[in-house]
PDB file of N, CA and C in Angstrom:
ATOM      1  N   UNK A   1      12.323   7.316 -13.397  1.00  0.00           N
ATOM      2  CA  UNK A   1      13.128   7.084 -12.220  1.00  0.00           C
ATOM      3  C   UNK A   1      12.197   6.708 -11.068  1.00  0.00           C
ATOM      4  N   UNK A   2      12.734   5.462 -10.467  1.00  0.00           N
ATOM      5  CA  UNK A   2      11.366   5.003  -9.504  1.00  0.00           C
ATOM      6  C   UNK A   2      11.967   5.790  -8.074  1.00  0.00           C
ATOM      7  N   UNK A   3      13.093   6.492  -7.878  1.00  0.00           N
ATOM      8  CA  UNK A   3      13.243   6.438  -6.517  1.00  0.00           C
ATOM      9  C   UNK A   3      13.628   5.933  -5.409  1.00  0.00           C
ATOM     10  N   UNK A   4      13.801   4.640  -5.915  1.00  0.00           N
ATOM     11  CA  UNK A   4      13.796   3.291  -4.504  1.00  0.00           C
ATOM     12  C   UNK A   4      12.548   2.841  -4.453  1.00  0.00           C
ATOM     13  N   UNK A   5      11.594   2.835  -5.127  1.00  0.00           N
ATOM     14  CA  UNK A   5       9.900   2.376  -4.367  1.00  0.00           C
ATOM     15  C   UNK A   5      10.090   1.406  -5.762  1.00  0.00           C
ATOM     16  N   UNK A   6       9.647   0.206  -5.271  1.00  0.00           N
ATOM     17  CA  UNK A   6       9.490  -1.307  -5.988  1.00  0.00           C
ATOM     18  C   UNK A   6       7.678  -1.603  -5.671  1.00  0.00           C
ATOM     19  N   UNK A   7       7.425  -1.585  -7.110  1.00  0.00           N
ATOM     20  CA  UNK A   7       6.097  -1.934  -7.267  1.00  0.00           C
ATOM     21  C   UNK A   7       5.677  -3.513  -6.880  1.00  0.00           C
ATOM     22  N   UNK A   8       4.414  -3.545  -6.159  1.00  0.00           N
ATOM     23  CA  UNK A   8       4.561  -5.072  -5.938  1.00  0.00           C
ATOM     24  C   UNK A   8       2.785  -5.207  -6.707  1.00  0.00           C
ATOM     25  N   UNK A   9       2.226  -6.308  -6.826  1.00  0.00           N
ATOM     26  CA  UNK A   9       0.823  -6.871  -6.876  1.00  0.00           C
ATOM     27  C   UNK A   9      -0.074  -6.537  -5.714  1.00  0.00           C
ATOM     28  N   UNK A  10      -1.168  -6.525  -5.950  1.00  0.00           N
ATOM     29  CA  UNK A  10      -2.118  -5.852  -4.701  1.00  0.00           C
ATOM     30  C   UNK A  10      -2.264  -7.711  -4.196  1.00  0.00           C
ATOM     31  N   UNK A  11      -2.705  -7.207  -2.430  1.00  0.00           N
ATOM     32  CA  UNK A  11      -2.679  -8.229  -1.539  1.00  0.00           C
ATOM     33  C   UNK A  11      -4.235  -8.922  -2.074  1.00  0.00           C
ATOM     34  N   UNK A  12      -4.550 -10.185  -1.988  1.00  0.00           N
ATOM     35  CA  UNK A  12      -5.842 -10.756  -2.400  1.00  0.00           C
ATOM     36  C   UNK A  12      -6.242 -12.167  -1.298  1.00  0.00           C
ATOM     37  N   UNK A  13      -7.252 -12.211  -1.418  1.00  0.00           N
ATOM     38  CA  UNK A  13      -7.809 -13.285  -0.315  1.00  0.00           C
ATOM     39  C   UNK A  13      -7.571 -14.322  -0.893  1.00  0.00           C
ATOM     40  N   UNK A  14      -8.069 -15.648  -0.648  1.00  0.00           N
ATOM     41  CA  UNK A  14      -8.167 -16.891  -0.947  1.00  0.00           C
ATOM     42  C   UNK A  14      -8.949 -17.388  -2.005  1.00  0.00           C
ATOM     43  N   UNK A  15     -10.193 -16.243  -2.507  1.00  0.00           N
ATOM     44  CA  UNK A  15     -10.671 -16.360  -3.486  1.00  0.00           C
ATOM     45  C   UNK A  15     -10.622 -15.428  -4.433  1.00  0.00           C
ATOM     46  N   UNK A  16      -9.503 -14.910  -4.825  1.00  0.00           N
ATOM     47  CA  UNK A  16      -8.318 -14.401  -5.257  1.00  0.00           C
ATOM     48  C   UNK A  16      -9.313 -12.323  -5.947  1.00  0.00           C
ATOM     49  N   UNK A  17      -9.713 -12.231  -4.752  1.00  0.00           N
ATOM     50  CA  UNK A  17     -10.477 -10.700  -4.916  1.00  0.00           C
ATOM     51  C   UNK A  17      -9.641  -9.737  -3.605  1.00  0.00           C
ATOM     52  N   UNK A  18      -9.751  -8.895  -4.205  1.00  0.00           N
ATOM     53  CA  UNK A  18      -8.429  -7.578  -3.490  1.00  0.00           C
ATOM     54  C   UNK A  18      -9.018  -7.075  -1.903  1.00  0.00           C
ATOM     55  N   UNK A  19      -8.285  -6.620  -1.178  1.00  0.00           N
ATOM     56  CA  UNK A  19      -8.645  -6.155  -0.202  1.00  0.00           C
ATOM     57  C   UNK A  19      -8.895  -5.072   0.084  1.00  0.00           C
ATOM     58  N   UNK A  20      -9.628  -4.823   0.862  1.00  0.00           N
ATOM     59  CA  UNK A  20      -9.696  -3.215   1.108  1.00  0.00           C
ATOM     60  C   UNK A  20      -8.530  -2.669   1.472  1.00  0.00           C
ATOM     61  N   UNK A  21      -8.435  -1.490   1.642  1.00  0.00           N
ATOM     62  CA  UNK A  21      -7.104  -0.682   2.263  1.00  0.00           C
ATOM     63  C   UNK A  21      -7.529  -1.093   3.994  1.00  0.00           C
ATOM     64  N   UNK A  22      -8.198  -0.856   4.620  1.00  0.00           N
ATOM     65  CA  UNK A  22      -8.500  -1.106   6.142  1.00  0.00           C
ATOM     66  C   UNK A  22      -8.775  -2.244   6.601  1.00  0.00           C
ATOM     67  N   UNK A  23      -8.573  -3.681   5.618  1.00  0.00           N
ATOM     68  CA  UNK A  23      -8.351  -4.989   5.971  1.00  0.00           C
ATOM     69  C   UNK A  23      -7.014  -5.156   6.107  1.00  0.00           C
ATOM     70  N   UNK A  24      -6.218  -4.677   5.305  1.00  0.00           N
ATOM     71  CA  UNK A  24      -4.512  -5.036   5.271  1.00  0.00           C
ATOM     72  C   UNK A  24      -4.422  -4.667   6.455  1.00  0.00           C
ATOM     73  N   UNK A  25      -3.451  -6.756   6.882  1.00  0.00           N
ATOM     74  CA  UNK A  25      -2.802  -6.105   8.053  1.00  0.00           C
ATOM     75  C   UNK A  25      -1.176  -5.438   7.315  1.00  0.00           C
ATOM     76  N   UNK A  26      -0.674  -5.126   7.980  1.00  0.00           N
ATOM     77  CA  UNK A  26       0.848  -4.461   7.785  1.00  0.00           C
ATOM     78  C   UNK A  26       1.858  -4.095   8.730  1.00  0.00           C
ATOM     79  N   UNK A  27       3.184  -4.653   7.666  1.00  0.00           N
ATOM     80  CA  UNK A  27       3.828  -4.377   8.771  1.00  0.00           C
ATOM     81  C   UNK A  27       4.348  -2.991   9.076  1.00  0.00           C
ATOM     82  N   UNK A  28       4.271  -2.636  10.275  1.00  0.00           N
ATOM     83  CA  UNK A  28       5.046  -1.386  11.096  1.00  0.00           C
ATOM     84  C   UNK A  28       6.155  -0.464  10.593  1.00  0.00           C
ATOM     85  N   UNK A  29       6.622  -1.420  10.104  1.00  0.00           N
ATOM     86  CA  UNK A  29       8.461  -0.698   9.886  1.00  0.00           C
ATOM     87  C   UNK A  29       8.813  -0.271   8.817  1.00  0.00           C
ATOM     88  N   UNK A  30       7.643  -0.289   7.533  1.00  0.00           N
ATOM     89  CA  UNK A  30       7.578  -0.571   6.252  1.00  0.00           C
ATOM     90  C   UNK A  30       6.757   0.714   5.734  1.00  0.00           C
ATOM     91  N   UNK A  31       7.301   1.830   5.235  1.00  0.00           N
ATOM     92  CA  UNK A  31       6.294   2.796   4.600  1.00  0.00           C
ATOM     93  C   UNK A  31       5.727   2.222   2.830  1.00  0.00           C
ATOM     94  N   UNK A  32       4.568   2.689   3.328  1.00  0.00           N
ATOM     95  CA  UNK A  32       3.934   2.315   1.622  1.00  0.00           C
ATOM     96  C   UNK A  32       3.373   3.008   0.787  1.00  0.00           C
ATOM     97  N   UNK A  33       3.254   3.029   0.186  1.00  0.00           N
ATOM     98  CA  UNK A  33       2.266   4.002  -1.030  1.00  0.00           C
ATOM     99  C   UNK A  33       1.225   2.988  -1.874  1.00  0.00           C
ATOM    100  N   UNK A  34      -0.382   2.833  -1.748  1.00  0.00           N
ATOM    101  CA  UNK A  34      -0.972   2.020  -2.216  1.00  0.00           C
ATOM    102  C   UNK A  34      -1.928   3.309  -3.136  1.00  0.00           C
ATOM    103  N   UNK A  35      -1.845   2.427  -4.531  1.00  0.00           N
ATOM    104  CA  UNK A  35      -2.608   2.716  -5.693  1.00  0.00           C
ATOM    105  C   UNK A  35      -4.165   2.077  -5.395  1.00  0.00           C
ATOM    106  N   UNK A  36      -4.841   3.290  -5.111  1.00  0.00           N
ATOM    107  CA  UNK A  36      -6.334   2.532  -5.360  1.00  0.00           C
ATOM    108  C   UNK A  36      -6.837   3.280  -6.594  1.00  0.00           C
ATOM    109  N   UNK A  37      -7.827   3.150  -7.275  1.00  0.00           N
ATOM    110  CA  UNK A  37      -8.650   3.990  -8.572  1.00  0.00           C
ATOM    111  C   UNK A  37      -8.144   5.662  -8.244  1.00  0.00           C
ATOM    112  N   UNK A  38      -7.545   5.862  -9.415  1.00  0.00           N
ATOM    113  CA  UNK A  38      -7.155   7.377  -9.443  1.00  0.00           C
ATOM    114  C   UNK A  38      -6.684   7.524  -8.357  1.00  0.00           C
ATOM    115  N   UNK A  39      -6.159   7.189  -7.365  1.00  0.00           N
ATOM    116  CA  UNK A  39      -5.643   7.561  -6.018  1.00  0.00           C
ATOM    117  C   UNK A  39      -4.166   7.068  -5.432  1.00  0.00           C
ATOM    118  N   UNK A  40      -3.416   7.654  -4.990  1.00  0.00           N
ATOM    119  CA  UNK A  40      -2.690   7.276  -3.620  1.00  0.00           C
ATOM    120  C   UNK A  40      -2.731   7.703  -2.428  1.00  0.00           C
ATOM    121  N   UNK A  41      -2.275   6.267  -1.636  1.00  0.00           N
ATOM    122  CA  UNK A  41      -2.357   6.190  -0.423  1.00  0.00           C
ATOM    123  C   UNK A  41      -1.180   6.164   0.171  1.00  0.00           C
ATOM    124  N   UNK A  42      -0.737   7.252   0.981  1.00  0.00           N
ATOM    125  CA  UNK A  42       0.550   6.633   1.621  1.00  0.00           C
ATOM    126  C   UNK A  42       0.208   6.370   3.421  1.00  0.00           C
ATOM    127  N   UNK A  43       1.033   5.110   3.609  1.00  0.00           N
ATOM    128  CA  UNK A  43       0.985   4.921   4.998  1.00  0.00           C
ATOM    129  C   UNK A  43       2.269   4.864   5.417  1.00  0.00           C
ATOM    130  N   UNK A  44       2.582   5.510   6.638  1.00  0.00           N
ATOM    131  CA  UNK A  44       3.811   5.087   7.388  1.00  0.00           C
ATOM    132  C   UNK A  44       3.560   4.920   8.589  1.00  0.00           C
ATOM    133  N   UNK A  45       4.534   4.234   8.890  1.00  0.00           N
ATOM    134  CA  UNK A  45       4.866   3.323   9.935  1.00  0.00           C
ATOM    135  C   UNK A  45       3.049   2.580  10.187  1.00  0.00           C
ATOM    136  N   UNK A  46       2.291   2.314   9.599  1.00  0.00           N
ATOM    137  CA  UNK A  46       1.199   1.721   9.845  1.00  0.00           C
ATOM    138  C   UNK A  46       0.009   3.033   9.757  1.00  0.00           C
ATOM    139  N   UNK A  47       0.054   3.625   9.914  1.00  0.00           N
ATOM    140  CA  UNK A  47      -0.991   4.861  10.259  1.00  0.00           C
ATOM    141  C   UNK A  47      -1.329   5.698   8.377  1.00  0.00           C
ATOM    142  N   UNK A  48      -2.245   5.199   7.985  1.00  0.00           N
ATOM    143  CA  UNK A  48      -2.936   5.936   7.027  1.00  0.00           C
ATOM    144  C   UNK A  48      -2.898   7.455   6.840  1.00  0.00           C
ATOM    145  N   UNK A  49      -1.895   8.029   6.361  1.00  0.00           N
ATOM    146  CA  UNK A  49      -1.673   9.094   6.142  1.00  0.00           C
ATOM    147  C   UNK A  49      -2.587  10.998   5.193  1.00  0.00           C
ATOM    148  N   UNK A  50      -3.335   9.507   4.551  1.00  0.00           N
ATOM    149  CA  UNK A  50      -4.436  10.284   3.691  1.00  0.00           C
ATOM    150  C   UNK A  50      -5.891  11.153   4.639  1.00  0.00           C
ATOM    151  N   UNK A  51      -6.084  12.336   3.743  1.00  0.00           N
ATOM    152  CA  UNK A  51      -7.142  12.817   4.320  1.00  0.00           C
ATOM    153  C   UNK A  51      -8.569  12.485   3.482  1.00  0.00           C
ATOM    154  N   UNK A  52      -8.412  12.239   2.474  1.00  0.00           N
ATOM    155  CA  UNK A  52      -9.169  11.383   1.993  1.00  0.00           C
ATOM    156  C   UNK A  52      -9.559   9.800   2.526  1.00  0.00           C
ATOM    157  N   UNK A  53     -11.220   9.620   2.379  1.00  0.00           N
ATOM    158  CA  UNK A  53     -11.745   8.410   2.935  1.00  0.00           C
ATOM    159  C   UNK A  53     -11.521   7.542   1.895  1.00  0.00           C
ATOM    160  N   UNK A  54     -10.134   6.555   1.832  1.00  0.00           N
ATOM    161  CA  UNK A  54      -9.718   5.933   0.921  1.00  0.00           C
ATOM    162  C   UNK A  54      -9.761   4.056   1.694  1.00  0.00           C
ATOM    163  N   UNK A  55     -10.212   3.799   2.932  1.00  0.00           N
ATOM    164  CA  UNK A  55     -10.057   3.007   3.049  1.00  0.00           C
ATOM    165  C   UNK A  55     -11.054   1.734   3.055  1.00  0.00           C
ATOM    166  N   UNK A  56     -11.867   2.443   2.402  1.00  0.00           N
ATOM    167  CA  UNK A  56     -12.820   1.380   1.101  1.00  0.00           C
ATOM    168  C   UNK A  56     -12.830   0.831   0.692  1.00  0.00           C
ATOM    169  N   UNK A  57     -11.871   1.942  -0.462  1.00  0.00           N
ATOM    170  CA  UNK A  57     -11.320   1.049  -1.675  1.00  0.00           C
ATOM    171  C   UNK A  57     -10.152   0.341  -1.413  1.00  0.00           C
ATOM    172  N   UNK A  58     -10.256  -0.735  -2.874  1.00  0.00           N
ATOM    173  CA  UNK A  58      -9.483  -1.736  -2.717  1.00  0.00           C
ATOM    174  C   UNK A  58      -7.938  -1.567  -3.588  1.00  0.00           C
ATOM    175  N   UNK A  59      -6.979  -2.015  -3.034  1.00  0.00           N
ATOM    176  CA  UNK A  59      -5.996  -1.565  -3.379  1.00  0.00           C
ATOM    177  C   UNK A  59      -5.091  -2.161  -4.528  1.00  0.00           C
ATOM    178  N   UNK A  60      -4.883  -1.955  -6.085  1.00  0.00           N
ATOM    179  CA  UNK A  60      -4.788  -2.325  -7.040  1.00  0.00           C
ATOM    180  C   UNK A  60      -3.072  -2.721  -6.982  1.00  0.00           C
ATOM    181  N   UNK A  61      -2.121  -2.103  -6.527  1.00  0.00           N
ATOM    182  CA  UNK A  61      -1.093  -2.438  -6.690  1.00  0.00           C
ATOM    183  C   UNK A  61      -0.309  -1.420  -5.297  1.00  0.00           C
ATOM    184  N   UNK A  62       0.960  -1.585  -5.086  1.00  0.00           N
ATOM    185  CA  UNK A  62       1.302  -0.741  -3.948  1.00  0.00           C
ATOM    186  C   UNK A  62       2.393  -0.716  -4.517  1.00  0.00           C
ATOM    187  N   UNK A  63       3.391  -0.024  -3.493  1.00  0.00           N
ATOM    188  CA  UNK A  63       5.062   0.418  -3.401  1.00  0.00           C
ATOM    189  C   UNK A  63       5.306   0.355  -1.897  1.00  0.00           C
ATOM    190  N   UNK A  64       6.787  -0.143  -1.947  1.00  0.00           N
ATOM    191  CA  UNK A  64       7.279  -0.614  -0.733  1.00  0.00           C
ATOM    192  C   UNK A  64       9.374   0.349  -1.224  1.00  0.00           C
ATOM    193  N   UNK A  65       9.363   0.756  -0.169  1.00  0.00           N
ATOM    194  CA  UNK A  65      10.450   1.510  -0.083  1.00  0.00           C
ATOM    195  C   UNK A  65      11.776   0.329  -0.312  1.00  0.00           C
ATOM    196  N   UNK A  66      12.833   0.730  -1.112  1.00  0.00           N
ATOM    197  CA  UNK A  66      14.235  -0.364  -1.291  1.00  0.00           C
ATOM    198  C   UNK A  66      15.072   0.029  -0.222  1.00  0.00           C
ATOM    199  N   UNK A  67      15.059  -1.208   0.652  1.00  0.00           N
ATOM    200  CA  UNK A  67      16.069  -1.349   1.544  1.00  0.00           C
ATOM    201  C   UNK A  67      17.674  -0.345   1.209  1.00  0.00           C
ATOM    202  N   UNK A  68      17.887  -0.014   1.636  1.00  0.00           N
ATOM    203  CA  UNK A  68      19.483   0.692   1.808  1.00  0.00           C
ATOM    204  C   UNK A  68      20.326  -0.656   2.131  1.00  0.00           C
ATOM    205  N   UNK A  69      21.423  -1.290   1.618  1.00  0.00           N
ATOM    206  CA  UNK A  69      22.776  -1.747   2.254  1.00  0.00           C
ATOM    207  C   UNK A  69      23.475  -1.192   2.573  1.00  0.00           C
ATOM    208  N   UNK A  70      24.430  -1.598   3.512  1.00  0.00           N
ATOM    209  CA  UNK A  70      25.166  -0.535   4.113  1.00  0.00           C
ATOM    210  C   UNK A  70      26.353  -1.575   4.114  1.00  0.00           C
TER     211      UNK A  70
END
């Protein structure tokens, strides 16, 4: 059961290598949960939530919360 969280592909540059967690820009309004090696990261509303120094590493795949319709 995923919850509502939709797995997406990790973000990559132009020469198609991953970004760090503290290069992503992001948007604001959007909570996430990013998979780095053995790890998650959750951010909300933009602000890195982890107490772990995770923003090093590079981020392999993420989750993005499913919109509600109303």
């Amino acid at each position: 059961m995923n919850k509502g969280w939709i797995k997406k592909k990790p973000f990559r540059k132009s020469n198609g290598r991953k970004y760090r967690l503290k290069d992503i820009k992001l948007d604001e309004s959007i909570n996430y949960i990013f998979h780095t090696t053995n790890h998650l990261t959750a951010v909300v509303k933009g602000v890195n939530m982890d107490t772990f120094k995770a923003n090093q590493w590079c981020a392999n795949s993420y989750y993005v919360k499913e919109f509600e319709s109303n």
